[in-house]
C-alpha atoms as a PDB file:
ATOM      1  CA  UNK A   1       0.000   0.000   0.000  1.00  0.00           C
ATOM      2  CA  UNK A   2       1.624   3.522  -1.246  1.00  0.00           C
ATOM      3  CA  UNK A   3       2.419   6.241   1.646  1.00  0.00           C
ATOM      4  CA  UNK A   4       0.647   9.115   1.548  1.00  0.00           C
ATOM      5  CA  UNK A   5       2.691  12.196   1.370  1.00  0.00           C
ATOM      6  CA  UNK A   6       2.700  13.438   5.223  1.00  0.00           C
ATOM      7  CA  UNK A   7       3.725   9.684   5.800  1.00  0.00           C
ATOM      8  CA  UNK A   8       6.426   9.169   3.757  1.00  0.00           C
ATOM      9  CA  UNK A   9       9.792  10.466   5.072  1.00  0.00           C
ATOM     10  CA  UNK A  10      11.748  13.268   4.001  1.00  0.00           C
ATOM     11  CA  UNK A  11      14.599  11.972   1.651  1.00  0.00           C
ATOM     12  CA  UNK A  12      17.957  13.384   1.931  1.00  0.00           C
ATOM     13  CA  UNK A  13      17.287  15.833  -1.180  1.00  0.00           C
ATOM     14  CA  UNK A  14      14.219  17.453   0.709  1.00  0.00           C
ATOM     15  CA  UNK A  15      16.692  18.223   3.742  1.00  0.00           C
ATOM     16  CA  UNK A  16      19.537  19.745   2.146  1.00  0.00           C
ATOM     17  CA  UNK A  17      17.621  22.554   0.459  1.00  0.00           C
ATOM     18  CA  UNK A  18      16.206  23.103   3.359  1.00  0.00           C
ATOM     19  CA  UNK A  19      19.087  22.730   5.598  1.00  0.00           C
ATOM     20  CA  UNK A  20      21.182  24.698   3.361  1.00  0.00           C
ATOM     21  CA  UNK A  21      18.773  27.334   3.823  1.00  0.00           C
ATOM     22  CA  UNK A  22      18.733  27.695   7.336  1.00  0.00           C
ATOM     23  CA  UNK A  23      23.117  27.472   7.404  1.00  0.00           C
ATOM     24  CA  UNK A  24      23.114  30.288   5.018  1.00  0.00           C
ATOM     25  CA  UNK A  25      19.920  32.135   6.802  1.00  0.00           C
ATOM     26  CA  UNK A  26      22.418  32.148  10.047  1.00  0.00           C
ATOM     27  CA  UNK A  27      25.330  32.933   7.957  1.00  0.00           C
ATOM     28  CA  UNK A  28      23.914  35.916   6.339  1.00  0.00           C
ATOM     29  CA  UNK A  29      22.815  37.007  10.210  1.00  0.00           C
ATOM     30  CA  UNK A  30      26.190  36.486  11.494  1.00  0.00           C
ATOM     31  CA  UNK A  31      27.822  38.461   8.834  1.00  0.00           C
ATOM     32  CA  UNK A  32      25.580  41.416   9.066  1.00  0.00           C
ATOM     33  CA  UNK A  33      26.118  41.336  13.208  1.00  0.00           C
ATOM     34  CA  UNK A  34      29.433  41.142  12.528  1.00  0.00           C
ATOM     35  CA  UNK A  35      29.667  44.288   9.960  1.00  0.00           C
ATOM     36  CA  UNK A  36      27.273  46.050  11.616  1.00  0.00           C
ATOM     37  CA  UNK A  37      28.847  45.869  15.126  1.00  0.00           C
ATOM     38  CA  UNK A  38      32.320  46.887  13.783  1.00  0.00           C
ATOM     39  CA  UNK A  39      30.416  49.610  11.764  1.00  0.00           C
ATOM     40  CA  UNK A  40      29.352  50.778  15.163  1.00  0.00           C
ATOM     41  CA  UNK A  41      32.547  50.228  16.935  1.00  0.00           C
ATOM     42  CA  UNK A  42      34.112  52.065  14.336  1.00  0.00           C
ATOM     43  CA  UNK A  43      31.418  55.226  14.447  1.00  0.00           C
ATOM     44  CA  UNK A  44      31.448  55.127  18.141  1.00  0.00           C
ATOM     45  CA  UNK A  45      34.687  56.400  18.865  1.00  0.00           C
ATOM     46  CA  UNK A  46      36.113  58.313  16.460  1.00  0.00           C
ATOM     47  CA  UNK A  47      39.669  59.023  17.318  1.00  0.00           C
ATOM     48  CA  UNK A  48      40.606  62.953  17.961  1.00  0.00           C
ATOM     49  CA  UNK A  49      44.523  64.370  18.875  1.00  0.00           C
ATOM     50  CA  UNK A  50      44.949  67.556  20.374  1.00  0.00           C
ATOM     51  CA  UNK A  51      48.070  69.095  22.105  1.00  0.00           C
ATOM     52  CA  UNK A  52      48.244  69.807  25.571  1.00  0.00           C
ATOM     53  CA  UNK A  53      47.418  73.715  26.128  1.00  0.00           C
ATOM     54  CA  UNK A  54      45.543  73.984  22.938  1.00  0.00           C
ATOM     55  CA  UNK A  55      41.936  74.083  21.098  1.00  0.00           C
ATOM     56  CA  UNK A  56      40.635  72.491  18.491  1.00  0.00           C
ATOM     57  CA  UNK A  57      37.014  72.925  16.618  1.00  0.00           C
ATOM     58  CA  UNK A  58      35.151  70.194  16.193  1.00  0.00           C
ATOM     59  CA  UNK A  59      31.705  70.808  14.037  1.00  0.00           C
ATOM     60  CA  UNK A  60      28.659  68.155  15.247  1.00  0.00           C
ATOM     61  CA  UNK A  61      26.014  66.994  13.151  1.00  0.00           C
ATOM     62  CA  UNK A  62      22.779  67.942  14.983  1.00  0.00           C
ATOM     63  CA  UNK A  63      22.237  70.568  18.297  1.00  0.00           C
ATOM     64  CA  UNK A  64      25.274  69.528  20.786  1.00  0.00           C
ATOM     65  CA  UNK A  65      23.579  70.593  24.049  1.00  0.00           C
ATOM     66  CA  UNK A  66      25.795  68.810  26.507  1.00  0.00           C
ATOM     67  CA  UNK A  67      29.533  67.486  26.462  1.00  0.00           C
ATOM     68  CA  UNK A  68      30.990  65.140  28.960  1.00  0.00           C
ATOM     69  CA  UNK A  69      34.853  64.166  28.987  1.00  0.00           C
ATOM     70  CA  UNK A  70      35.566  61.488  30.595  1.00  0.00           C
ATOM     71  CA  UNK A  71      38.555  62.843  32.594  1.00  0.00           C
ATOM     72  CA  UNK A  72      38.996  66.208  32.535  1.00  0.00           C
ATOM     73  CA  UNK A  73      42.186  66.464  33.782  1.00  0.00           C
ATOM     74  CA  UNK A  74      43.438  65.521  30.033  1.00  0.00           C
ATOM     75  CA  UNK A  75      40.913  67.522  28.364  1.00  0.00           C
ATOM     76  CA  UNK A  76      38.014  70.294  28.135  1.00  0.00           C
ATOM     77  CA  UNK A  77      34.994  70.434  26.123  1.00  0.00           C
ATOM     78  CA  UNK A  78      32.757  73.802  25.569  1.00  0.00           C
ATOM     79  CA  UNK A  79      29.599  73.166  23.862  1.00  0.00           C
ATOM     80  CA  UNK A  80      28.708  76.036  20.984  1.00  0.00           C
ATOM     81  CA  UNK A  81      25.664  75.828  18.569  1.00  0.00           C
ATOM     82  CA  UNK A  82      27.146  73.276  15.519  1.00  0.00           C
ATOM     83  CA  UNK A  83      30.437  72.440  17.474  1.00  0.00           C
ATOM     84  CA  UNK A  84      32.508  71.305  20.329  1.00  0.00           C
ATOM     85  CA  UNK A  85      35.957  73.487  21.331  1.00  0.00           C
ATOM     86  CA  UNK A  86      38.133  71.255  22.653  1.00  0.00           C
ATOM     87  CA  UNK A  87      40.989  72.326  24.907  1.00  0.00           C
ATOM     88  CA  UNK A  88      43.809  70.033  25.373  1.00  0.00           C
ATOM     89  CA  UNK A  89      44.646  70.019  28.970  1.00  0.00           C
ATOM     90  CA  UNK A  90      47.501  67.586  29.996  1.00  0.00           C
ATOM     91  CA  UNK A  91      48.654  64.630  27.595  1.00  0.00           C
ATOM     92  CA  UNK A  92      47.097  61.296  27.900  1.00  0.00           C
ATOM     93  CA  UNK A  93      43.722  59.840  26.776  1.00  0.00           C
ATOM     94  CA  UNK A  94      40.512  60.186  27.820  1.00  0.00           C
ATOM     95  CA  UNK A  95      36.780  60.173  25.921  1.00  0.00           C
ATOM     96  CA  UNK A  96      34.289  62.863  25.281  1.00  0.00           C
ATOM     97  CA  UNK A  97      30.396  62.308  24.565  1.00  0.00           C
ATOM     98  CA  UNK A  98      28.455  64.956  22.481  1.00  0.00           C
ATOM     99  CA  UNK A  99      24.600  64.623  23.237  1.00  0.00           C
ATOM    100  CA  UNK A 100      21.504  66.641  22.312  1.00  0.00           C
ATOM    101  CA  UNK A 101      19.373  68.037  24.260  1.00  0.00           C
ATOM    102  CA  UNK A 102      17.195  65.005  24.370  1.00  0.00           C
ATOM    103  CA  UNK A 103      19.891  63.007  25.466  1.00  0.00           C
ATOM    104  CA  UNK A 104      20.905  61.398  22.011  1.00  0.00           C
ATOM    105  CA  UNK A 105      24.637  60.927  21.478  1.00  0.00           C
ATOM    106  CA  UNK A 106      25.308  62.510  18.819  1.00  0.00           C
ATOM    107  CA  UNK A 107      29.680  62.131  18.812  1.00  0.00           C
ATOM    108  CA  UNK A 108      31.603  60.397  20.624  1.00  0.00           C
ATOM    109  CA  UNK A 109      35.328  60.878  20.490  1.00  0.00           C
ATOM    110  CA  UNK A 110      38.627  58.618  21.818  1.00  0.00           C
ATOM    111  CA  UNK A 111      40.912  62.059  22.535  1.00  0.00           C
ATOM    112  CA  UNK A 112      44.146  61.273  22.594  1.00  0.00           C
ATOM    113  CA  UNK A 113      46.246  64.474  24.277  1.00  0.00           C
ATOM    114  CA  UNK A 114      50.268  65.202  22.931  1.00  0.00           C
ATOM    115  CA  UNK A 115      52.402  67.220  24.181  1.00  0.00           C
ATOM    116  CA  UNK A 116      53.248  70.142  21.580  1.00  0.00           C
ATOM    117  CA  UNK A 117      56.050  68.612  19.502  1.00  0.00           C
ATOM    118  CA  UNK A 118      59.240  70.285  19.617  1.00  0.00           C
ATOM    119  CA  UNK A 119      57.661  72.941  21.320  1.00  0.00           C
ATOM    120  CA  UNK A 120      59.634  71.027  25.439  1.00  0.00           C
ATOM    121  CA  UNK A 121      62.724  71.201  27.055  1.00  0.00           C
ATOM    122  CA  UNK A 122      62.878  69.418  29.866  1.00  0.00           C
ATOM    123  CA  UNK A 123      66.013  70.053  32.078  1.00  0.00           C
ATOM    124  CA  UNK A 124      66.917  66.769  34.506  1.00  0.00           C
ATOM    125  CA  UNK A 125      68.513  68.289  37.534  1.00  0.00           C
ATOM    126  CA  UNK A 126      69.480  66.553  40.688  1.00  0.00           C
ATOM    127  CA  UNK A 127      66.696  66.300  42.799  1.00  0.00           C
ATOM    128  CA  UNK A 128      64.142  67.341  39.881  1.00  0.00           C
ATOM    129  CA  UNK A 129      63.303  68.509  36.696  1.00  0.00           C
ATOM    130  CA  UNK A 130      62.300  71.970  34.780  1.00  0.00           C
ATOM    131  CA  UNK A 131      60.492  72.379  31.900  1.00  0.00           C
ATOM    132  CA  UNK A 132      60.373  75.224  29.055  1.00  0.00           C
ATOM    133  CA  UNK A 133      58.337  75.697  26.252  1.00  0.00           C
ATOM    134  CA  UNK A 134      60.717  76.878  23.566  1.00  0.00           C
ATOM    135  CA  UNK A 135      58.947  78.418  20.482  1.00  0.00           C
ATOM    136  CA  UNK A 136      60.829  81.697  19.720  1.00  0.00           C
ATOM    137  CA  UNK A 137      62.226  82.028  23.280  1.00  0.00           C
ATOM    138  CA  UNK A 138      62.003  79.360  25.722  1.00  0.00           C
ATOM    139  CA  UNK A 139      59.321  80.301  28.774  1.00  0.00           C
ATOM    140  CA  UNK A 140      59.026  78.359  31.659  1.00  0.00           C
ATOM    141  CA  UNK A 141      56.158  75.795  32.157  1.00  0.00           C
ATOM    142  CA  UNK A 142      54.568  73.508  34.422  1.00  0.00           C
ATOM    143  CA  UNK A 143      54.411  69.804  33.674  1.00  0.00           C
ATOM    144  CA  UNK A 144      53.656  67.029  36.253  1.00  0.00           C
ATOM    145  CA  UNK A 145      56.948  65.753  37.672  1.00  0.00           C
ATOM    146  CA  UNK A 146      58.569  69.500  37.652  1.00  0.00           C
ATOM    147  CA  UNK A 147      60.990  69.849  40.980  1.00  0.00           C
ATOM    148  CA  UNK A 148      58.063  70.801  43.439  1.00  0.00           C
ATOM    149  CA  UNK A 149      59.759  74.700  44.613  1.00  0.00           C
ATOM    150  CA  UNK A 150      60.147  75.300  40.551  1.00  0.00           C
ATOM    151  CA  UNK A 151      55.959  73.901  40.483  1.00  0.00           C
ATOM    152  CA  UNK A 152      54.574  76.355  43.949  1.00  0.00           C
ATOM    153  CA  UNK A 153      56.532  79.288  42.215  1.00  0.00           C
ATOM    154  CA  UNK A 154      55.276  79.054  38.336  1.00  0.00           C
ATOM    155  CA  UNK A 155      52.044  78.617  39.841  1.00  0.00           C
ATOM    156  CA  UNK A 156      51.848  81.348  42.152  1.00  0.00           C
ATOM    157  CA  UNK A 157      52.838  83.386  39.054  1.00  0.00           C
ATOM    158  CA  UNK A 158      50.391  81.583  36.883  1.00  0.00           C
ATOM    159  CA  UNK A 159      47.487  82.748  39.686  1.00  0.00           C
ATOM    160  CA  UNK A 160      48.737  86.262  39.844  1.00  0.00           C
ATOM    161  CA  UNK A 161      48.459  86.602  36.382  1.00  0.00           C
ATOM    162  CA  UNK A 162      45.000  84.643  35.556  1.00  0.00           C
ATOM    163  CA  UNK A 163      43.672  87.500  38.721  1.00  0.00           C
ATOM    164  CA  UNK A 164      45.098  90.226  36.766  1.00  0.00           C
ATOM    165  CA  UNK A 165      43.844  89.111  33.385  1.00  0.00           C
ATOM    166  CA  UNK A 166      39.886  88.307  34.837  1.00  0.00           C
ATOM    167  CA  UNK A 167      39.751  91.292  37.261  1.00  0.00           C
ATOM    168  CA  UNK A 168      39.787  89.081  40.370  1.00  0.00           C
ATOM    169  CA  UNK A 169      42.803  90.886  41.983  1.00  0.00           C
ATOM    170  CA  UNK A 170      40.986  94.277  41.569  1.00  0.00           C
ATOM    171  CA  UNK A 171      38.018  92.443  43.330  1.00  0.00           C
ATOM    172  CA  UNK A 172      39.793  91.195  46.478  1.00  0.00           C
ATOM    173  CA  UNK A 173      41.133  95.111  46.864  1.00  0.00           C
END
């Protein structure tokens, strides 16, 4: 007595279409997870240099409304309508997040902070070091690991002069 055809078995040549279909189903997935997450890895953080004591423009796509570094002792974001200004602070790296005012990222940025290039002289004394920065005329600096008396006095100097450049000396008087 003949099978009907929901008794009879599948045969082998049923399966592999079949089979073949759900192999290259997954395949197709795992490739477009695959491209797609390095796609985002990729457009997540796009890598930014600045130098240490300097700015750099960085136009946004969209309203920035808020920035957050992610250590701000390396670097400094101001938000402005189309753009972040980024001050380089001290070299290292950190991460900054642009976001609208909805809360949307809109950027995100791996900041990588350099010292200016050619721009340092560091001088290795016993007991400590002092550093310059040396464009036209070499001008003493502070940079972390500077012989602590050479550090207190640049930065008293450093205050004195921030007070007389914003008004706050004038203030105190």
């Amino acid at each position: 007595m003949p099978m009907s055809p929901a008794e009879r078995p599948l045969s082998p040549v049923r399966k592999t279409p079949r089979h073949l279909l759900h192999v290259s189903l997954a395949g197709v997935a795992i490739a477009l997870a695959a491209t797609l997450g390095s796609g985002l890895a990729a457009a997540d953080q796009t890598p930014i240099t600045v130098y240490s004591d300097q700015a750099r423009v960085l136009p946004i796509h969209g309203a920035p409304a808020t920035a957050i570094v992610g250590n701000p002792m390396f670097a400094d974001a101001k938000v402005r309508p189309g753009m972040i200004v980024l001050q380089g602070r001290h070299f290292g790296t950190t991460n900054v997040l642009v976001l609208d005012a909805s809360g949307k990222e809109l950027a995100n940025y791996q900041v990588t902070v350099q010292q200016t290039p050619n721009a340092r002289v560091t001088i290795f004394q016993a007991g400590g070091t002092v550093t310059y920065t040396c464009a036209n005329n070499c001008e003493t600096t502070l940079e972390v690991g500077d012989a602590t008396g050479h550090f207190d006095e640049i930065q008293k100097e450093m205050t004195a002069k921030y007070g007389m450049a914003t008004g706050a000396n004038q203030a105190a008087k």
